[in-house]
C-alpha atoms as a PDB file:
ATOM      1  CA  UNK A   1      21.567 236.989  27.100  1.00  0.00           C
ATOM      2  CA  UNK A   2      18.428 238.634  26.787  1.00  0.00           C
ATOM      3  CA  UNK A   3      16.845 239.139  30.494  1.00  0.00           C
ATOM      4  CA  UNK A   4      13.310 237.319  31.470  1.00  0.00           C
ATOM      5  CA  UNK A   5      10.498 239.764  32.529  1.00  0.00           C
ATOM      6  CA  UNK A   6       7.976 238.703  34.529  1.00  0.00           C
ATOM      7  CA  UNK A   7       4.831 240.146  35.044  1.00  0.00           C
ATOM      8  CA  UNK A   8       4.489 241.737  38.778  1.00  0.00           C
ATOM      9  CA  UNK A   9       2.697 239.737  41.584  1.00  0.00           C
ATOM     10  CA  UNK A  10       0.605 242.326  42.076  1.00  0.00           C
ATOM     11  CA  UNK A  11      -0.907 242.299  38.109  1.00  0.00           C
ATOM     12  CA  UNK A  12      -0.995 238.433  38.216  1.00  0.00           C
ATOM     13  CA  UNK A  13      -3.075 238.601  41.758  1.00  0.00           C
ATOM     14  CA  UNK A  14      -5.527 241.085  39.805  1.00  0.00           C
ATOM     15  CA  UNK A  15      -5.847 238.952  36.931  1.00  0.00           C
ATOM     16  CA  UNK A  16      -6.256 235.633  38.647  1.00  0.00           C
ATOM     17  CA  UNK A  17      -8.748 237.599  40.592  1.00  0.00           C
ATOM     18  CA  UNK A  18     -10.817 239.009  37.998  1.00  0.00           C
ATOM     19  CA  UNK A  19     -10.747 235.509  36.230  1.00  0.00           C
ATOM     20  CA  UNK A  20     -11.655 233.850  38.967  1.00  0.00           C
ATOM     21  CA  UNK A  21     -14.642 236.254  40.005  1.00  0.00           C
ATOM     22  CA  UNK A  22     -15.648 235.793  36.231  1.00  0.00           C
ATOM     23  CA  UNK A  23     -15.829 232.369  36.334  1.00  0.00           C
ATOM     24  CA  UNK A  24     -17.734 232.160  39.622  1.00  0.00           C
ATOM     25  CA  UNK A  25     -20.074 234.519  38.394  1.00  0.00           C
ATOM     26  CA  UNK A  26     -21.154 232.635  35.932  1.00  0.00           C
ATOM     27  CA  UNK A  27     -21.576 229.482  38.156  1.00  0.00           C
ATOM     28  CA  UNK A  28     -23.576 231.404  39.858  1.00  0.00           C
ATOM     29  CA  UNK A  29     -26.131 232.839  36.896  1.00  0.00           C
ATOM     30  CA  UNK A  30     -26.120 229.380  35.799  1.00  0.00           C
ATOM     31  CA  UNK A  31     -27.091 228.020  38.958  1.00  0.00           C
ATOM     32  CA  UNK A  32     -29.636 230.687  38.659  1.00  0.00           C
ATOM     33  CA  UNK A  33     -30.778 229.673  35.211  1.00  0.00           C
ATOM     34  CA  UNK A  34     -31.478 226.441  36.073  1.00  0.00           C
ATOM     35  CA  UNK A  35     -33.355 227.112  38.754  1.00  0.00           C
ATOM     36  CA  UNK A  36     -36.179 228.630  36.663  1.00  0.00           C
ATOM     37  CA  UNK A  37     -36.540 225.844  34.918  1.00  0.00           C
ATOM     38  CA  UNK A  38     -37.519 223.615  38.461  1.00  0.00           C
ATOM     39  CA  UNK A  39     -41.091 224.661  39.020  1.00  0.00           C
ATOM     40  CA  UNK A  40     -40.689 224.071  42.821  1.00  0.00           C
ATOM     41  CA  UNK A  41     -37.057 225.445  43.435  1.00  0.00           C
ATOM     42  CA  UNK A  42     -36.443 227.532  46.268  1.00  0.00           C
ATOM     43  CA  UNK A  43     -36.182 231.028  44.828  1.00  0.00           C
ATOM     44  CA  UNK A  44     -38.672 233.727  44.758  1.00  0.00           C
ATOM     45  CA  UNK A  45     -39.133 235.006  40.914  1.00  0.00           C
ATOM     46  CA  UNK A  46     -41.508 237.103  39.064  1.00  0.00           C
ATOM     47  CA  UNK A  47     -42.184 236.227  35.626  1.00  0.00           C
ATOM     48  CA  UNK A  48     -44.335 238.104  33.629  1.00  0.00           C
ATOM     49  CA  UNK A  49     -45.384 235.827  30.066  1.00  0.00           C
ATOM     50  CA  UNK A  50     -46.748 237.628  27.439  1.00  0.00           C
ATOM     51  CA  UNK A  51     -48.917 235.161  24.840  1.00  0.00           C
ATOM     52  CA  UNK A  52     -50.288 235.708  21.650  1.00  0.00           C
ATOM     53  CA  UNK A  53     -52.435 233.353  19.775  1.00  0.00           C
ATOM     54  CA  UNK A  54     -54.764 233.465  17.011  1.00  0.00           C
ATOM     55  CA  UNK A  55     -56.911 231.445  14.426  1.00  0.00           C
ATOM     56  CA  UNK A  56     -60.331 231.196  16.711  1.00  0.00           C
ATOM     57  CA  UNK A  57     -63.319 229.998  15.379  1.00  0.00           C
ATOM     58  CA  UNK A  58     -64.520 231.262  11.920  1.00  0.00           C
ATOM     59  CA  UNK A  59     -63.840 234.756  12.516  1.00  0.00           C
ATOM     60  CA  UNK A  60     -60.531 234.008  13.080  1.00  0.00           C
ATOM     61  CA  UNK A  61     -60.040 235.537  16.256  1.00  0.00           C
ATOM     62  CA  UNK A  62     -57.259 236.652  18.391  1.00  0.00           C
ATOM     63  CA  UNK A  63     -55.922 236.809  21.670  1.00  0.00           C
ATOM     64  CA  UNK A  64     -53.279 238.755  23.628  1.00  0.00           C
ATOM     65  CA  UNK A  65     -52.582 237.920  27.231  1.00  0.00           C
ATOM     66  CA  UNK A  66     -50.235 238.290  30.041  1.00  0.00           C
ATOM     67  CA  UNK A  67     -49.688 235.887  32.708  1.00  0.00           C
ATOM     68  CA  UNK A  68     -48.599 237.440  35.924  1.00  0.00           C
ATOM     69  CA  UNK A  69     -46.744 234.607  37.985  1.00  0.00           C
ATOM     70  CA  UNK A  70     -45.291 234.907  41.242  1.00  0.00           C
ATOM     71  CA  UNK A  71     -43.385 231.407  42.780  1.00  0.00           C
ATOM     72  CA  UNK A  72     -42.682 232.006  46.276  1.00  0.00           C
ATOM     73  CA  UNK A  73     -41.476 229.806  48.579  1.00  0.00           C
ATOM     74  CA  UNK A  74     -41.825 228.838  52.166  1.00  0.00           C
ATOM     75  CA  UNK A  75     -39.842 227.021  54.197  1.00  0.00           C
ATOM     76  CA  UNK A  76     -42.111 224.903  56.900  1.00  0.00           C
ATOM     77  CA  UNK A  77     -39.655 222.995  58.586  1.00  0.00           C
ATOM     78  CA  UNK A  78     -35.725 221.372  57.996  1.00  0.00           C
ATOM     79  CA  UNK A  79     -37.392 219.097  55.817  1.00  0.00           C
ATOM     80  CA  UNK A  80     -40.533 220.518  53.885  1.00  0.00           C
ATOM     81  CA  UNK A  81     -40.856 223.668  51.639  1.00  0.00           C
ATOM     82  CA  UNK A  82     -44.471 224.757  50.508  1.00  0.00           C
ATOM     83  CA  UNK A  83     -44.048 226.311  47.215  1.00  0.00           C
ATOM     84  CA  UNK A  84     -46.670 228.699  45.839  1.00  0.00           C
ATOM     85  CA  UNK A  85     -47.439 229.335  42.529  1.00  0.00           C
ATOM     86  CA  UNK A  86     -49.984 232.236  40.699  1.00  0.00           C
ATOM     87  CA  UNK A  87     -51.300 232.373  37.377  1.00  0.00           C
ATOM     88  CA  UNK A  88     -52.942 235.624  36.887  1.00  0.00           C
ATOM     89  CA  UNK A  89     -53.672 236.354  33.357  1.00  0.00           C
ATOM     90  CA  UNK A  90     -54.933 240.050  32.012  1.00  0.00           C
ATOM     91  CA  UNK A  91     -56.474 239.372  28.261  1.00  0.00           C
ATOM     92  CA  UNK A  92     -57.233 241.318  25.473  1.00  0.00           C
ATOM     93  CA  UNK A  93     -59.098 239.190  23.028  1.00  0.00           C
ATOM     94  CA  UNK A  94     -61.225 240.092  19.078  1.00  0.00           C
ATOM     95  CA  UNK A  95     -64.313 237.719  17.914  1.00  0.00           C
ATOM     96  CA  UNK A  96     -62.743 234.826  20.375  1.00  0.00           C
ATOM     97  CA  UNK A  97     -66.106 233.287  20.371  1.00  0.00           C
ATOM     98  CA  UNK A  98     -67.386 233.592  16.376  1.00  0.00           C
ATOM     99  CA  UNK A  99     -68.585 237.765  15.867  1.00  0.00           C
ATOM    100  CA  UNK A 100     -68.222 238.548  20.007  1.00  0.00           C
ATOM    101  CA  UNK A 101     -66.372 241.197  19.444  1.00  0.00           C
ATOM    102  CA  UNK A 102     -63.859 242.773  21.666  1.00  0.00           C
ATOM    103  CA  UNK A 103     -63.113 242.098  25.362  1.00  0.00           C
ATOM    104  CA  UNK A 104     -60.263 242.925  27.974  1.00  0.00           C
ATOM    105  CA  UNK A 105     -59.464 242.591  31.256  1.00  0.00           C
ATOM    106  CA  UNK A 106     -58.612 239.953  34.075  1.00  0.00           C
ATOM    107  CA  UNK A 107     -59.394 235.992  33.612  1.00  0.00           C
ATOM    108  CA  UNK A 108     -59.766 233.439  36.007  1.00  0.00           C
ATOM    109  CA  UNK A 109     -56.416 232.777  38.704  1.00  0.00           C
ATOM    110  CA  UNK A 110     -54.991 229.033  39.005  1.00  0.00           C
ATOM    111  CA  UNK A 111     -53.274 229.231  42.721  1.00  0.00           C
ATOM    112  CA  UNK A 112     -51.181 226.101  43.286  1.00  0.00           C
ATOM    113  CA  UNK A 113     -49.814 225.072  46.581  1.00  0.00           C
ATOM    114  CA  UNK A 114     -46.714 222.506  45.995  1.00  0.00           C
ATOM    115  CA  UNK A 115     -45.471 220.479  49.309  1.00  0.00           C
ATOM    116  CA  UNK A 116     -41.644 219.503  48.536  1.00  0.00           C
ATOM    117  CA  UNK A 117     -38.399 218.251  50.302  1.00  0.00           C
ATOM    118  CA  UNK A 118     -36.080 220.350  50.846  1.00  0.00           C
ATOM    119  CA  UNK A 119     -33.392 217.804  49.525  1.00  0.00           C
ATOM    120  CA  UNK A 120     -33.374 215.927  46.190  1.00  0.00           C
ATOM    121  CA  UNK A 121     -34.446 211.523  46.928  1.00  0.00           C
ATOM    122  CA  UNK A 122     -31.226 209.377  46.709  1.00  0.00           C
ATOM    123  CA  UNK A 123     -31.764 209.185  42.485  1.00  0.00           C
ATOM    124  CA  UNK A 124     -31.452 213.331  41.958  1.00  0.00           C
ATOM    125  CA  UNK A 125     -35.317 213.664  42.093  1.00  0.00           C
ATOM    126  CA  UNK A 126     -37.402 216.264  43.102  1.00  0.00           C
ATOM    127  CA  UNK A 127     -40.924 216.396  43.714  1.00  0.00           C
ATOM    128  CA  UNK A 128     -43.871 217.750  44.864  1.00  0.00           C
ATOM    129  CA  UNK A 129     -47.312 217.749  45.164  1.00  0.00           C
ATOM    130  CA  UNK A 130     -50.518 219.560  46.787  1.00  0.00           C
ATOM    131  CA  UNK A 131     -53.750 221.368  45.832  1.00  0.00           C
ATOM    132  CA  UNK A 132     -54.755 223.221  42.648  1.00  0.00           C
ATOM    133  CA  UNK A 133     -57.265 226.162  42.663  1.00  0.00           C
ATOM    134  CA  UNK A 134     -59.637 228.151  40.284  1.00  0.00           C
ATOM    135  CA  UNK A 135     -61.226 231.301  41.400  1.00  0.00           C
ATOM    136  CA  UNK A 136     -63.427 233.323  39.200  1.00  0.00           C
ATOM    137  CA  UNK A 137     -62.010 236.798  39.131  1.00  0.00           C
ATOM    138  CA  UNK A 138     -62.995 237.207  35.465  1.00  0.00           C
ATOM    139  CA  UNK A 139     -64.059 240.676  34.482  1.00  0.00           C
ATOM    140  CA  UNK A 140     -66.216 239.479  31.414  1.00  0.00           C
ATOM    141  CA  UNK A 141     -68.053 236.264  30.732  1.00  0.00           C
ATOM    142  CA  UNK A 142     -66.174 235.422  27.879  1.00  0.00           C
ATOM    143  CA  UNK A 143     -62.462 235.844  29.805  1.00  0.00           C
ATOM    144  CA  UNK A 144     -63.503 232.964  32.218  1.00  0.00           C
ATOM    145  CA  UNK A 145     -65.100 230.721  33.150  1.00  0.00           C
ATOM    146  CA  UNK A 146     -67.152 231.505  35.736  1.00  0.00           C
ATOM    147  CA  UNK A 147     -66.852 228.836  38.326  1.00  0.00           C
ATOM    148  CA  UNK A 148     -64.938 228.041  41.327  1.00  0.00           C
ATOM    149  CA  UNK A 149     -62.445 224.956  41.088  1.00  0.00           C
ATOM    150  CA  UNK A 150     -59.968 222.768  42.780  1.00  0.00           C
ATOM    151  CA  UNK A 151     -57.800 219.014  42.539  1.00  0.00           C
ATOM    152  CA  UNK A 152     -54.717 217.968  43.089  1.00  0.00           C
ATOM    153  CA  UNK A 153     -51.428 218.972  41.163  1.00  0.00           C
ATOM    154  CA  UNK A 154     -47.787 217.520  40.967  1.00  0.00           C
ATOM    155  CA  UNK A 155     -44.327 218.045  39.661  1.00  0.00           C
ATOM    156  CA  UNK A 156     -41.475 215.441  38.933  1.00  0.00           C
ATOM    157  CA  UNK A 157     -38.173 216.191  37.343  1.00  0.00           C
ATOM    158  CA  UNK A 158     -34.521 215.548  37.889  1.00  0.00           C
ATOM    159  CA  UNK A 159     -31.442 217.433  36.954  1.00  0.00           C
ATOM    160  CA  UNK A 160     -28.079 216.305  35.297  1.00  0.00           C
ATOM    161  CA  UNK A 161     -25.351 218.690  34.373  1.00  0.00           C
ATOM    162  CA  UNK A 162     -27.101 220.968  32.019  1.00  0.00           C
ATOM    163  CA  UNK A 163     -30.212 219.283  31.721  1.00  0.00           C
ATOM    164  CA  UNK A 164     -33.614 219.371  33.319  1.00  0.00           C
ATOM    165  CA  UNK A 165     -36.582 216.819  32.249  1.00  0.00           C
ATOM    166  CA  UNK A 166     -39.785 216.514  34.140  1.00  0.00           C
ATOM    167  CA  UNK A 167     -43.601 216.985  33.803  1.00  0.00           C
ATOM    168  CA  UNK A 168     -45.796 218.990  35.572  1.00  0.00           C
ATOM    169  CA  UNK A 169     -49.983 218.343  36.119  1.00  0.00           C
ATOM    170  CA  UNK A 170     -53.205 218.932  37.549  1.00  0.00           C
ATOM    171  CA  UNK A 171     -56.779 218.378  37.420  1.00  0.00           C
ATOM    172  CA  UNK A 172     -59.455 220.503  37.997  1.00  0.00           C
ATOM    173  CA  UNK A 173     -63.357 220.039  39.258  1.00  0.00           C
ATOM    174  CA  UNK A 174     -65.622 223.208  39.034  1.00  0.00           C
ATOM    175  CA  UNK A 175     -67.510 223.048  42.551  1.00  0.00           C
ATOM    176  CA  UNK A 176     -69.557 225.871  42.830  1.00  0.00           C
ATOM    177  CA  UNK A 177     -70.089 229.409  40.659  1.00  0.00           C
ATOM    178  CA  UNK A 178     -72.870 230.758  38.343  1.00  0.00           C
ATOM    179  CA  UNK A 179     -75.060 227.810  37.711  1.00  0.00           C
ATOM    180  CA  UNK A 180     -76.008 228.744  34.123  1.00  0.00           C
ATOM    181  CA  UNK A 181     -71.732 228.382  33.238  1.00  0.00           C
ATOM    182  CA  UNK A 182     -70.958 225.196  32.174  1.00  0.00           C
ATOM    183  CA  UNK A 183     -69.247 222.129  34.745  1.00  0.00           C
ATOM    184  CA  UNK A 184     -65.306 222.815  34.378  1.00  0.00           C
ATOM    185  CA  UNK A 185     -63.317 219.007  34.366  1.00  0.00           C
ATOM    186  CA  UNK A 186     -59.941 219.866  33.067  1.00  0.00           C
ATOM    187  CA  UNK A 187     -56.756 217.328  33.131  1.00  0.00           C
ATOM    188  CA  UNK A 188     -53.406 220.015  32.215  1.00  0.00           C
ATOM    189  CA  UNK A 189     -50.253 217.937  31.325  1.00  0.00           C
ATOM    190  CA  UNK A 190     -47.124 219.945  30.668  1.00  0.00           C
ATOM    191  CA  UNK A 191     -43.716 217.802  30.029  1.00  0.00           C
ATOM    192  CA  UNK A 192     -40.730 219.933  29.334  1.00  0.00           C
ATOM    193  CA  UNK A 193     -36.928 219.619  29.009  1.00  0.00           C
ATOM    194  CA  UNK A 194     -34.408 222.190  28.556  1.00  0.00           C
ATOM    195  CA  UNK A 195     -30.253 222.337  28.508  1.00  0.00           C
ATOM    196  CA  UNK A 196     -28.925 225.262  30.392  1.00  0.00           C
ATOM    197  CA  UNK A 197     -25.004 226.419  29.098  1.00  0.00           C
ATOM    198  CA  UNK A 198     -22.359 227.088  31.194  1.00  0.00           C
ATOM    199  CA  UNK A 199     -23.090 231.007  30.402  1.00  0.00           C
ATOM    200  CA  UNK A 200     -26.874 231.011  31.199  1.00  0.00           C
ATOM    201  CA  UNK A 201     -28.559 230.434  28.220  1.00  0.00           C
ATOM    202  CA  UNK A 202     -31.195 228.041  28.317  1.00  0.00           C
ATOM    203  CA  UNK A 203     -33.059 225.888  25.400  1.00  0.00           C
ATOM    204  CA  UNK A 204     -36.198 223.982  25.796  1.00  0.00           C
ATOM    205  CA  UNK A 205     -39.380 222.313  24.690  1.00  0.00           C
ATOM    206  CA  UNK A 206     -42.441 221.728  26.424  1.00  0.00           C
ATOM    207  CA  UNK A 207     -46.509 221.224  25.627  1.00  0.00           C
ATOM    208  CA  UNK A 208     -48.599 222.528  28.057  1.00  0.00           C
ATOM    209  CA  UNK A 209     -51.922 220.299  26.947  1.00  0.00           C
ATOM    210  CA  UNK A 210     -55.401 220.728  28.625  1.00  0.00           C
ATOM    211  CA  UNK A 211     -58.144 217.876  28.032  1.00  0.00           C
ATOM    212  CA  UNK A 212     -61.851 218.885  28.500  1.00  0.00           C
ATOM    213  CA  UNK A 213     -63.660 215.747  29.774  1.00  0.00           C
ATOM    214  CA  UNK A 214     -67.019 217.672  29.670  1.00  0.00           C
ATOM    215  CA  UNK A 215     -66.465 218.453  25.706  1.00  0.00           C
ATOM    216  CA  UNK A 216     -63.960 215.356  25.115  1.00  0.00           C
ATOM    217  CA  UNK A 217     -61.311 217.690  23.419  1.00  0.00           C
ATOM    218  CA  UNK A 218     -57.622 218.541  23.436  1.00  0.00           C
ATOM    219  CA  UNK A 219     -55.606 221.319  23.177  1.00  0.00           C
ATOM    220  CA  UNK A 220     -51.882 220.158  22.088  1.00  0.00           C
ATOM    221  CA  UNK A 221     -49.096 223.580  21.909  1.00  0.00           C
ATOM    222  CA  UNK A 222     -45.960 222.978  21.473  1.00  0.00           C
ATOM    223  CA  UNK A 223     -43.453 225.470  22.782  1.00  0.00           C
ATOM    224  CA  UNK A 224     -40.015 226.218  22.191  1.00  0.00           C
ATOM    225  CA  UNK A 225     -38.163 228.736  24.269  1.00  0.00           C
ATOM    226  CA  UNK A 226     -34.360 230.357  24.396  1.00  0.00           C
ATOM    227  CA  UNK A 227     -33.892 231.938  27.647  1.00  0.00           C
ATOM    228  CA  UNK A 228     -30.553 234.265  28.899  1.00  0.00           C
ATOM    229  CA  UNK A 229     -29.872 234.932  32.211  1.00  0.00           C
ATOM    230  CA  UNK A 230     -28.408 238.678  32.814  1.00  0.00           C
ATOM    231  CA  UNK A 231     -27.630 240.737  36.300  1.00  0.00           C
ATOM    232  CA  UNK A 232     -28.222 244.651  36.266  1.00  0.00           C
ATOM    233  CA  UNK A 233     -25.688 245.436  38.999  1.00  0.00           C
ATOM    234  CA  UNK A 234     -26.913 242.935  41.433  1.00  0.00           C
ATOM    235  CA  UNK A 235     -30.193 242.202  40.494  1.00  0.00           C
ATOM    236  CA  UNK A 236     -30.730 238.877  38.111  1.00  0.00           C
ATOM    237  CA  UNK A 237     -33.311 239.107  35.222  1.00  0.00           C
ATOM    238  CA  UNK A 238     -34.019 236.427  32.228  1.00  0.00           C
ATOM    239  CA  UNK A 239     -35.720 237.380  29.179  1.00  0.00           C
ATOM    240  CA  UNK A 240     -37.522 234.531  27.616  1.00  0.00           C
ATOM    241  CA  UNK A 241     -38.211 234.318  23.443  1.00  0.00           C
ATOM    242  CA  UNK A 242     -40.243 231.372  21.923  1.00  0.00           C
ATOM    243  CA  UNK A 243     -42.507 230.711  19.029  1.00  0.00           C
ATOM    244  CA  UNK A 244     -45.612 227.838  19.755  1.00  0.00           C
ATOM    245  CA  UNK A 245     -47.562 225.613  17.261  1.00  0.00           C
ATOM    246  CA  UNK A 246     -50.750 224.705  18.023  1.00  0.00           C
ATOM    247  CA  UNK A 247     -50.296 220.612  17.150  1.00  0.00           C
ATOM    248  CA  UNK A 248     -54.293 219.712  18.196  1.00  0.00           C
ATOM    249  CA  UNK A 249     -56.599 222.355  19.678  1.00  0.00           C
ATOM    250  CA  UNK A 250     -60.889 222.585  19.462  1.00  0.00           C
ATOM    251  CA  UNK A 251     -63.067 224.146  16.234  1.00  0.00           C
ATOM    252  CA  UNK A 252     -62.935 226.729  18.226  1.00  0.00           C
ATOM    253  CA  UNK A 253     -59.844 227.351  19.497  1.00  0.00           C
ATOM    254  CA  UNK A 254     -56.452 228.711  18.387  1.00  0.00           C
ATOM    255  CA  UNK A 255     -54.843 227.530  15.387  1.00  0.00           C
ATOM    256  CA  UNK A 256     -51.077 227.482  13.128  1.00  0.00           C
ATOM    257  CA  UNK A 257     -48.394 229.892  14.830  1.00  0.00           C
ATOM    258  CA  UNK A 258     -48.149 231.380  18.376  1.00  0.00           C
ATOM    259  CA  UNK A 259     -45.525 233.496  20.311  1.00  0.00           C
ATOM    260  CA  UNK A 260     -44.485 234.560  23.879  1.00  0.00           C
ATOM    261  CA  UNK A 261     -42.001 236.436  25.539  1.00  0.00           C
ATOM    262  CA  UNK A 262     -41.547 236.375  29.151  1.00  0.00           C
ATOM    263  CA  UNK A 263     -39.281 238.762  31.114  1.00  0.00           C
ATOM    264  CA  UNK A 264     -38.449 237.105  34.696  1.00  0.00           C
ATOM    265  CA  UNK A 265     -36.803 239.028  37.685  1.00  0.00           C
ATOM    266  CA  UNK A 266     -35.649 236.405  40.765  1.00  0.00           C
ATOM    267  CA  UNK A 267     -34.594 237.774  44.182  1.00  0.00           C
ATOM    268  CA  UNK A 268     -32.057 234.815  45.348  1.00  0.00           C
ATOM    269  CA  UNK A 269     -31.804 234.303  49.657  1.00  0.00           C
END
């Protein structure tokens, strides 16, 4: 009779161990994953979202701009986190208003301040809410708009498994700035869902509309994203693909096909 070999305890250990160190590291980068798509979660991350976008006006004019957007949160208490969130875009833009010709440099921040429990309600959802602000740190007239804002902004959503659906909003009420600018009234809507896979990749959809009470006009894209989560030795970094389609915008703004590309590093606690 032909003997049995088994494999030596010390091989199994190894492999069990490497399997199982596998398979929690890709809990973890999943965990990860999904926590970029939570606007308020607790995890510092720096995404930086390129944007293009063109069809403006009759000149059909373009526009190139990064977004530069810190989230960093701040614990207040056992209960309360204060998340912030930056929106500081640098633009490069060609005939964006009709023959104007080139500009580039910074536009205007949006600095929003989101209060949220620490701990999900009794139904899985988080929240939060606080105050939205515009500050006028436009280089040229025609990257901003040069007046100081602020309202009120909010985020719901709830996760399941995979899945994340929510909206975001905010309104904002130009208060003060160059008198000869016109008043800013903005309402911003963004709804989104996304799945995240057990290995970190991550689908979703969102609009990110803006309504301009003073001019009565929409602007409708709709974007749709594939994220992956990676780790360079220790240090976790998605990269971000999407194409957008401009579904309602003004006579003068963008039109047909848009892109972005967003390359976001997070520093977990």
């Amino acid at each position: 009779m032909k003997a049995i070999q088994t494999i030596p305890t010390g091989i199994a250990f190894a492999v069990v161990s490497v399997f199982c160190d596998f398979a929690a590291a890709q809990d973890d980068s999943q965990e990860l994953a999904k926590k970029l798509s939570n606007p308020i979660a607790s995890l510092i991350s720096v995404p930086l979202q390129f944007n293009y976008d063109s069809g403006f006006g009759p000149n059909d004019g373009e526009r190139a701009y990064l977004n530069i957007q810190p989230v960093i949160p701040v614990s207040l208490n056992d209960d309360w986190n204060m998340i912030s969130r930056t929106i500081l875009p640098v633009i490069w833009q060609n005939d964006i208003a009709g023959p104007s010709g080139e500009q580039s440099g910074l536009g205007d921040i949006t600095q929003s301040l989101f209060f949220s429990p620490k701990n999900p309600g009794p139904s899985g959802i988080v929240w939060g809410v606080g105050p939205a602000f515009l500050i006028p740190t436009a280089t040229d007239d025609l990257l901003g708009g040069g007046k100081w804002g602020a309202g009120p902004t909010a985020v719901v959503l709830k996760q399941i498994d995979g899945w994340t659906v929510g909206a975001l909003a905010n309104h904002i009420w130009s208060f003060a700035g160059d008198g000869d600018r016109a008043d800013i009234s903005s309402t911003f809507l963004q709804p989104f869902v996304s799945y995240t896979t057990a290995d970190a990749w991550t689908f979703g959809i969102n609009t990110e509309s803006s309504y301009n009470w003073e001019t009565e006009e929409w602007s409708v894209p709709i974007n749709f994203t594939v994220a992956k989560l990676v780790k360079f030795d220790k240090q976790p970094v998605s990269f971000t693909a999407g194409v957008r389609y401009w579904a309602e915008s003004p006579d003068s703004g963008p039109d047909g096909l848009g892109f972005r590309g967003v390359v976001t590093f997070l520093f977990p606690k």
